[in-house]
Protein backbone atom coordinates (compact mmCIF):
# COMPACT_ATOMS: atom_id res chain seq x y z
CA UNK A 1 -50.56 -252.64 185.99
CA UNK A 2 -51.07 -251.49 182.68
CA UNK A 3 -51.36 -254.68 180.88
CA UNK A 4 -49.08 -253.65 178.15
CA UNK A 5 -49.61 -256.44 175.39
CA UNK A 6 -52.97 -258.59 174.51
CA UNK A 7 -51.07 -262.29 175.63
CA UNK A 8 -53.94 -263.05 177.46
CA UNK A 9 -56.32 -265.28 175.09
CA UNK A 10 -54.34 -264.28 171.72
CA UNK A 11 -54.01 -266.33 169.02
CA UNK A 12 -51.59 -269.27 169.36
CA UNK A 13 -48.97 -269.96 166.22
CA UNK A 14 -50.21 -272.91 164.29
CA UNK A 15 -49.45 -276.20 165.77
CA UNK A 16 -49.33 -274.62 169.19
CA UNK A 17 -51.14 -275.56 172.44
CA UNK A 18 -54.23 -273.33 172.57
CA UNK A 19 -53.88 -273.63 176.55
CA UNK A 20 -50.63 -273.51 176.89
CA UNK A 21 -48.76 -270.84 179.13
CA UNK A 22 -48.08 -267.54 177.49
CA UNK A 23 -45.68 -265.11 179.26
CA UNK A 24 -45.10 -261.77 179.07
CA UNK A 25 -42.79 -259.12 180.98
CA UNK A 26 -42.33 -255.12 180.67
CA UNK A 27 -40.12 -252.36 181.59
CA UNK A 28 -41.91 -249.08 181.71
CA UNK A 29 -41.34 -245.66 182.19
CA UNK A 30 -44.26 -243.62 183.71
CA UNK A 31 -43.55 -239.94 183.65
CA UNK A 32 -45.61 -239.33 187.33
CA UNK A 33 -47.42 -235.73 187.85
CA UNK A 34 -49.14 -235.29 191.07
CA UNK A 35 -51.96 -233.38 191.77
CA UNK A 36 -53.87 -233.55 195.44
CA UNK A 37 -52.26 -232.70 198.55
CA UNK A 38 -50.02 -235.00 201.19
CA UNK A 39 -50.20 -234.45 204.95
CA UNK A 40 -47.28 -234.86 207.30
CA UNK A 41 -47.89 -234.11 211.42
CA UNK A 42 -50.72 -232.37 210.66
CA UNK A 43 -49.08 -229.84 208.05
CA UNK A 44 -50.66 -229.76 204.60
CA UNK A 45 -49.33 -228.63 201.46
CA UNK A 46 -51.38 -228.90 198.13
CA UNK A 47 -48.81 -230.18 195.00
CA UNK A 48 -49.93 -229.27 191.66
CA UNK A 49 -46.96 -230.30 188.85
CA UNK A 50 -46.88 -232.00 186.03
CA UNK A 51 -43.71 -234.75 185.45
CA UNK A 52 -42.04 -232.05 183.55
CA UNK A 53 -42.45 -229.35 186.03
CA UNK A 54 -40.92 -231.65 188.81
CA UNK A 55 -38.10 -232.61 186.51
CA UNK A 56 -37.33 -228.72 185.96
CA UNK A 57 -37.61 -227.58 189.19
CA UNK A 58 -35.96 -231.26 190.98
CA UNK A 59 -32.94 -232.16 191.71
CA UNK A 60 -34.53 -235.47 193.82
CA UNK A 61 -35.96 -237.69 191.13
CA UNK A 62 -35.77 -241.43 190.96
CA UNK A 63 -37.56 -244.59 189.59
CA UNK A 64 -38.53 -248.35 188.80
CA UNK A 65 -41.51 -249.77 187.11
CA UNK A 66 -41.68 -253.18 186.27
CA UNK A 67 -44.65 -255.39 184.88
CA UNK A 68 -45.08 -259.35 184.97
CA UNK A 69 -48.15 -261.38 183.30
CA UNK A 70 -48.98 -265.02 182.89
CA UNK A 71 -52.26 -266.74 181.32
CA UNK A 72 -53.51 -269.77 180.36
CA UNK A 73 -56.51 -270.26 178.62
CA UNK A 74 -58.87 -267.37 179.74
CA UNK A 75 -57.26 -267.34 182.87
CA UNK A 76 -54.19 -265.32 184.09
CA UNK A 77 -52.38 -263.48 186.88
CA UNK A 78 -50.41 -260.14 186.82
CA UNK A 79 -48.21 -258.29 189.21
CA UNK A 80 -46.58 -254.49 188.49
CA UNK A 81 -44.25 -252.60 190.38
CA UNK A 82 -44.25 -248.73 190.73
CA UNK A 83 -40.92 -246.96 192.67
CA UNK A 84 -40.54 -243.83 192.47
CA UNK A 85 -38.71 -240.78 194.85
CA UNK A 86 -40.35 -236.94 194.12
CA UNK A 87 -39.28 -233.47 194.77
CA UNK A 88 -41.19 -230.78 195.10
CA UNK A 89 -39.62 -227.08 195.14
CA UNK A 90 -41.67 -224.43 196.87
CA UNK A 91 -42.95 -223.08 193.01
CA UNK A 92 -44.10 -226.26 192.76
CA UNK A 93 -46.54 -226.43 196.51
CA UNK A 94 -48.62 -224.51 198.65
CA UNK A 95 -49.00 -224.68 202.08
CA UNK A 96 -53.06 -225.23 203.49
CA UNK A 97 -53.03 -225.06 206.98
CA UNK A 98 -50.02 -222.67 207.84
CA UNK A 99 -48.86 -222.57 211.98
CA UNK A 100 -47.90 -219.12 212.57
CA UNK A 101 -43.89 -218.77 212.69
CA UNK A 102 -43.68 -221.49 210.49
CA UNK A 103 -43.66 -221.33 206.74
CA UNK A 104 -42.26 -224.20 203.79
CA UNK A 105 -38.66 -223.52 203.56
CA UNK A 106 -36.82 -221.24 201.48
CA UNK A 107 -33.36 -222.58 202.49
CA UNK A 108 -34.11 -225.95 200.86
CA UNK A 109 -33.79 -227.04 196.98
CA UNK A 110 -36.89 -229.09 197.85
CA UNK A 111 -39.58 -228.26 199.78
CA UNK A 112 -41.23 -231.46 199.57
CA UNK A 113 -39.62 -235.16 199.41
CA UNK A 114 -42.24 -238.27 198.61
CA UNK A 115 -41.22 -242.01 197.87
CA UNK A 116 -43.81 -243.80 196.95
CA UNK A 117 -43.50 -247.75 196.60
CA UNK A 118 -46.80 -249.25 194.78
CA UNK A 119 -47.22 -252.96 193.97
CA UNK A 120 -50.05 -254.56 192.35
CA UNK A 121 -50.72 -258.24 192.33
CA UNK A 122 -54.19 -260.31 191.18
CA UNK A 123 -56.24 -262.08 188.92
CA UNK A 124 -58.09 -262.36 185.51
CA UNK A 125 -60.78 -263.43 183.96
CA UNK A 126 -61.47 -263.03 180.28
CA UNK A 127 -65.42 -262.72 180.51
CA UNK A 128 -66.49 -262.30 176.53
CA UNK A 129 -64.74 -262.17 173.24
CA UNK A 130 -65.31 -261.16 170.04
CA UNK A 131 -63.92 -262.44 166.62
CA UNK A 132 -63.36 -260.23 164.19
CA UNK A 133 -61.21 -260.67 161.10
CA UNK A 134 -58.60 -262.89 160.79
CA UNK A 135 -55.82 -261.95 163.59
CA UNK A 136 -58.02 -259.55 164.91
CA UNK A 137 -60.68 -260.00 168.06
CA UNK A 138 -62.18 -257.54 171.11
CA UNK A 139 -62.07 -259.42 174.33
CA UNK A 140 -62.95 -258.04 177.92
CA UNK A 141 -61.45 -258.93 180.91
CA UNK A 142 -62.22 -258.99 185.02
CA UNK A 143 -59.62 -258.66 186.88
CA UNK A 144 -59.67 -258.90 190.90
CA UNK A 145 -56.27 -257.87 193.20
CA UNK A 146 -54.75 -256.13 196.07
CA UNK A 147 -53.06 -252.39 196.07
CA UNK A 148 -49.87 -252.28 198.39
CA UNK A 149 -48.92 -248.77 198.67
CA UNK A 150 -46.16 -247.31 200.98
CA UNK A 151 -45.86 -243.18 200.98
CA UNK A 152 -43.44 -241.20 202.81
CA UNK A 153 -43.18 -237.35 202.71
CA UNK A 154 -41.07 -234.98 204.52
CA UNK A 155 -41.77 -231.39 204.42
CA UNK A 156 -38.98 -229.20 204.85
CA UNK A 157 -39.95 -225.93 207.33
CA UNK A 158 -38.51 -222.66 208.28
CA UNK A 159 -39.30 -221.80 212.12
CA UNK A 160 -39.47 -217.79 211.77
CA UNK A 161 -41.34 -217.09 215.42
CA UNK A 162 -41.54 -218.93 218.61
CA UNK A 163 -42.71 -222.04 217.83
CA UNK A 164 -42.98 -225.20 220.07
CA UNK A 165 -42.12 -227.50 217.05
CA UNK A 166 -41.35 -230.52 219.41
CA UNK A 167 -45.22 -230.14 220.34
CA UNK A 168 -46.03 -230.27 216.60
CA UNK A 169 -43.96 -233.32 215.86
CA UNK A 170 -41.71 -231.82 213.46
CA UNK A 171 -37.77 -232.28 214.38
CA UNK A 172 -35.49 -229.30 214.11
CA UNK A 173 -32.19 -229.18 212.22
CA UNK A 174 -29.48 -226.31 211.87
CA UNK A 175 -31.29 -224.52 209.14
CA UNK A 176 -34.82 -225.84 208.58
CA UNK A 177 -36.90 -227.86 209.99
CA UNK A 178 -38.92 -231.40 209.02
CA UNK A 179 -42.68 -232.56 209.46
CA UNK A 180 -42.30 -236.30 208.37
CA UNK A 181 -45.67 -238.68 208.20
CA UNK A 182 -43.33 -242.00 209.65
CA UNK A 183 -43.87 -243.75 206.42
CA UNK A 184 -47.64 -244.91 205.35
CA UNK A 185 -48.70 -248.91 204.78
CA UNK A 186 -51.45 -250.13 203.30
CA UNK A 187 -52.95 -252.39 201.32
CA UNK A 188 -56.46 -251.97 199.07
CA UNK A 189 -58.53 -254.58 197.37
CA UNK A 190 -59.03 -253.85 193.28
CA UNK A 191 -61.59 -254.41 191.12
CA UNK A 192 -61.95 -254.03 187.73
CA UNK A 193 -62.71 -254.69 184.29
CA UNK A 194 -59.77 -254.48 181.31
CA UNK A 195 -60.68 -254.19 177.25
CA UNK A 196 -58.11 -255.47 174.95
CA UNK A 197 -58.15 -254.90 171.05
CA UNK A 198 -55.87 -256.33 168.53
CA UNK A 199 -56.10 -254.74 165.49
CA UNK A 200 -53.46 -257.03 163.92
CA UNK A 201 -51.06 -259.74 165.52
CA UNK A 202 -49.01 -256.77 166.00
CA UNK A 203 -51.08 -254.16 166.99
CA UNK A 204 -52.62 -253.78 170.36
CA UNK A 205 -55.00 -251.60 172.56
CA UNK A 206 -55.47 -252.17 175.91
CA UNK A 207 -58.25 -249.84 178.11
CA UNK A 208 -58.39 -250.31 182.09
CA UNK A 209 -60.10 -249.49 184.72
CA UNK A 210 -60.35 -249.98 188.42
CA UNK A 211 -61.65 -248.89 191.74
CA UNK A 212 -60.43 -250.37 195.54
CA UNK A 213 -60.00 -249.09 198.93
CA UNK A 214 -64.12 -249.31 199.92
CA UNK A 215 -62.95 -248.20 202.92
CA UNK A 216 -61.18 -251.20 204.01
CA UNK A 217 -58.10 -249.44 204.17
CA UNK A 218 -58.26 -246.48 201.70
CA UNK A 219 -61.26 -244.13 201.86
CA UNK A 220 -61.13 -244.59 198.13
CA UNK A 221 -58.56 -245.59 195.50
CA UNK A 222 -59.22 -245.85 191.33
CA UNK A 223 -57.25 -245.62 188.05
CA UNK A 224 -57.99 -245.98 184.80
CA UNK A 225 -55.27 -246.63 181.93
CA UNK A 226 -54.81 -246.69 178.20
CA UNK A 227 -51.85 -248.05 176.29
CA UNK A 228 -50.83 -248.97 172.82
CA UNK A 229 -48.24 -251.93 171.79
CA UNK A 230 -46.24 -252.43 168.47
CA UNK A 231 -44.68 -255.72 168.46
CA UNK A 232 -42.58 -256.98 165.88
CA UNK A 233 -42.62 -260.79 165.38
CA UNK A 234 -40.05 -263.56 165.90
CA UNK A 235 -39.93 -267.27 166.61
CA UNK A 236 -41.45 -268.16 169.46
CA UNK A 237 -41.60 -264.82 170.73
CA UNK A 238 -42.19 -260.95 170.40
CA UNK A 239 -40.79 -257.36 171.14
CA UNK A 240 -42.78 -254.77 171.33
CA UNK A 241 -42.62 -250.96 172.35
CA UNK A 242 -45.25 -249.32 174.20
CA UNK A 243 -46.76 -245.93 174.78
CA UNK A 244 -50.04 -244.50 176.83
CA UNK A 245 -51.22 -242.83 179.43
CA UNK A 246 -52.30 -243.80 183.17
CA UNK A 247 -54.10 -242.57 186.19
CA UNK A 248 -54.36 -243.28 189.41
CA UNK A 249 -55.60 -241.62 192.36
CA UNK A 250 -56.11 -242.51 196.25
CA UNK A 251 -57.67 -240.83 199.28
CA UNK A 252 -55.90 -242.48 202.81
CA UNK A 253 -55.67 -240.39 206.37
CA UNK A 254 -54.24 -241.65 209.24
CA UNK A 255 -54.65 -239.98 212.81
CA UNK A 256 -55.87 -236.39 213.61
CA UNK A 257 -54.89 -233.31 214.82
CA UNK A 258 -50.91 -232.93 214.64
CA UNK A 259 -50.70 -236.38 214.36
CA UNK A 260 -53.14 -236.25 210.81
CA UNK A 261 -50.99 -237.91 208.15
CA UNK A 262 -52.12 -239.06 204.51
CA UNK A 263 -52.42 -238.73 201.06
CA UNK A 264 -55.39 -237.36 198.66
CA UNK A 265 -53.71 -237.19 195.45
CA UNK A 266 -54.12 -238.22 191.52
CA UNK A 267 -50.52 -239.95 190.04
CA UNK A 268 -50.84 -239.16 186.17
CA UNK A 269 -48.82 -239.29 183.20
CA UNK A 270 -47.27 -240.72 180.03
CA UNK A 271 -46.28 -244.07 179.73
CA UNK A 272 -43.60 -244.99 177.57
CA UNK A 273 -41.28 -248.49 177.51
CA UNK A 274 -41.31 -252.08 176.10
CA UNK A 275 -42.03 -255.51 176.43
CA UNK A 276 -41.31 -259.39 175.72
CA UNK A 277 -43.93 -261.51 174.68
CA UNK A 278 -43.15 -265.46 174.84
C-alpha cells in the first residue's frame, strides 16, 4: 500500500529511457492500533489500544509487511502485503453483548487473539503533473485494485453459570472457554486517488487515499496514508528510509444471531522501514 517512494513518473538519469521500467520494493514496519469492535458467534467485544498498549499488555504479537511497485511511463502496478497476529488482554477490551454466566476470561494472558492477513494488488494512473524546479514536480495519481482481507478472532470465555455454550457455538476447554468467527474471506474493490511530491531527487511525500467495499463484499472499507522517503543516491539505484502514518478501516458482518461474525474496526499507526529504488 503505502507507496513509499515517488518511482512512478520520476525523473530518469541522463541518457536513460524515459519509458523504461522503474522498480521499486519495501520492507515496512506498521505499528497496528485497533479501534472498533470484532464479533465471534455472536459475542462482541469493543478493542480500544494503541500499538504500544498491545505490545505492553501482549505476549501474542507477530508480523510481515511487504510492498512491491512497477511503472512505466505514467502507468504502473503495485501489490502490498499486511500479516499480522494481535493480542488483546482483558485491560485492553470490553465485552458489548454479555450472555449471563459468561464473562471474557480472567484465566487467560489474552483475552482476545486476531490474525489478520491483508493483501492489496492494482493499478495506476498518473492523471496530471506539475513541474516545478529542477528535480522537483507534484504529480497525482488514480489508482484502481482489489482488498483481500482474511480475519480470525478467538475470544477466550469463562463459563461462571449454567450455560448451554454448545448452543452458542463456543467450544469448551479445561479452564476457559472459546467463541471463534471460523476465519473471515473477502475481497473489496479500491478506488482511489494518490499525491506524490518530490521536493528534491531525494526527498519524497506521498498522500493516499482510498475507499472500497460498496457493498460488494464489505459494507464499507477506506484508508488514507501519508509517508515520507529519504533516499540516498547510487548508480543505477537508491536506498531510502521511510517513516509515516496509515489508516485503514473496514465494516464486514457475516450471519446473525449466534452465528453474527465480523469486523467494524479502524487499523492505525506509525509506519516506519525502507526501500530499494532501481
Amino acid at each position: 500500500m503505502p507507496q513509499l517512494a515517488s518511482a512512478q513518473g520520476g525523473d530518469a538519469p541522463a541518457g536513460d529511457d524515459p519509458d523504461a521500467w522503474r522498480f521499486q520494493s519495501a520492507a515496512y514496519g506498521w505499528l497496528i492500533g485497533v479501534s472498533g469492535n470484532m464479533t465471534a458467534r455472536g459475542q462482541t467485544v469493543d478493542v480500544n489500544a494503541n500499538f504500544f498498549q498491545v505490545v505492553d499488555k501482549s505476549d501474542s504479537l507477530a508480523a510481515f509487511m511487504g510492498y512491491f511497485e512497477a511503472d512505466k511511463g505514467k502507468v504502473g502496478f503495485y501489490t502490498d502485503i499486511v500479516w499480522t497476529k494481535l493480542g488483546f488482554d482483558k485491560s485492553l477490551v470490553s465485552y458489548r453483548n454479555p450472555v449471563p454466566g459468561v464473562r471474557l476470561s480472567a484465566t487467560t494472558n489474552v483475552a482476545l487473539t486476531t490474525t489478520m492477513t491483508i493483501i492489496e494488488a492494482g493499478g495506476l494512473y498518473e492523471v496530471a503533473r506539475w513541474q516545478n524546479a529542477p528535480g522537483s514536480f507534484t504529480a497525482i495519481d488514480g489508482l484502481l485494485g482489489f482488498r483481500y482481507w482474511n480475519n480470525t478472532a478467538d475470544l477466550n470465555l469463562n463459563i461462571i453459570g449454567s450455560v448451554d455454550v454448545a448452543a452458542l457455538g463456543i467450544e469448551r476447554g479445561r479452564t476457559f472457554s472459546i467463541a471463534r468467527n471460523g476465519g473471515l474471506d473477502w475481497i473489496d474493490p479500491v478506488l482511489g486517488l494518490r499525491l506524490r511530491h518530490q521536493f528534491t531527487p531525494s526527498q519524497h511525500l506521498m498522500v493516499r487515499g482510498d475507499v472500497g467495499g460498496f457493498g460488494l463484499a464489505s459494507q464499507f472499507a477506506w484508508q488514507a496514508a501519508a509517508v515520507y522517503n529519504y533516499s540516498w543516491q547510487f548508480s543505477g539505484y537508491s536506498l531510502g528510509g521511510l517513516i509515516g502514518y496509515r489508516a485503514l478501516g473496514v465494516t464486514y458482518v457475516q450471519g446473525g444471531g449466534i452465528n453474527t461474525n465480523g469486523v467494524d474496526a479502524v487499523l492505525h499507526g506509525p509506519l516506519i522501514g525502507f526501500n530499494l529504488r532501481f
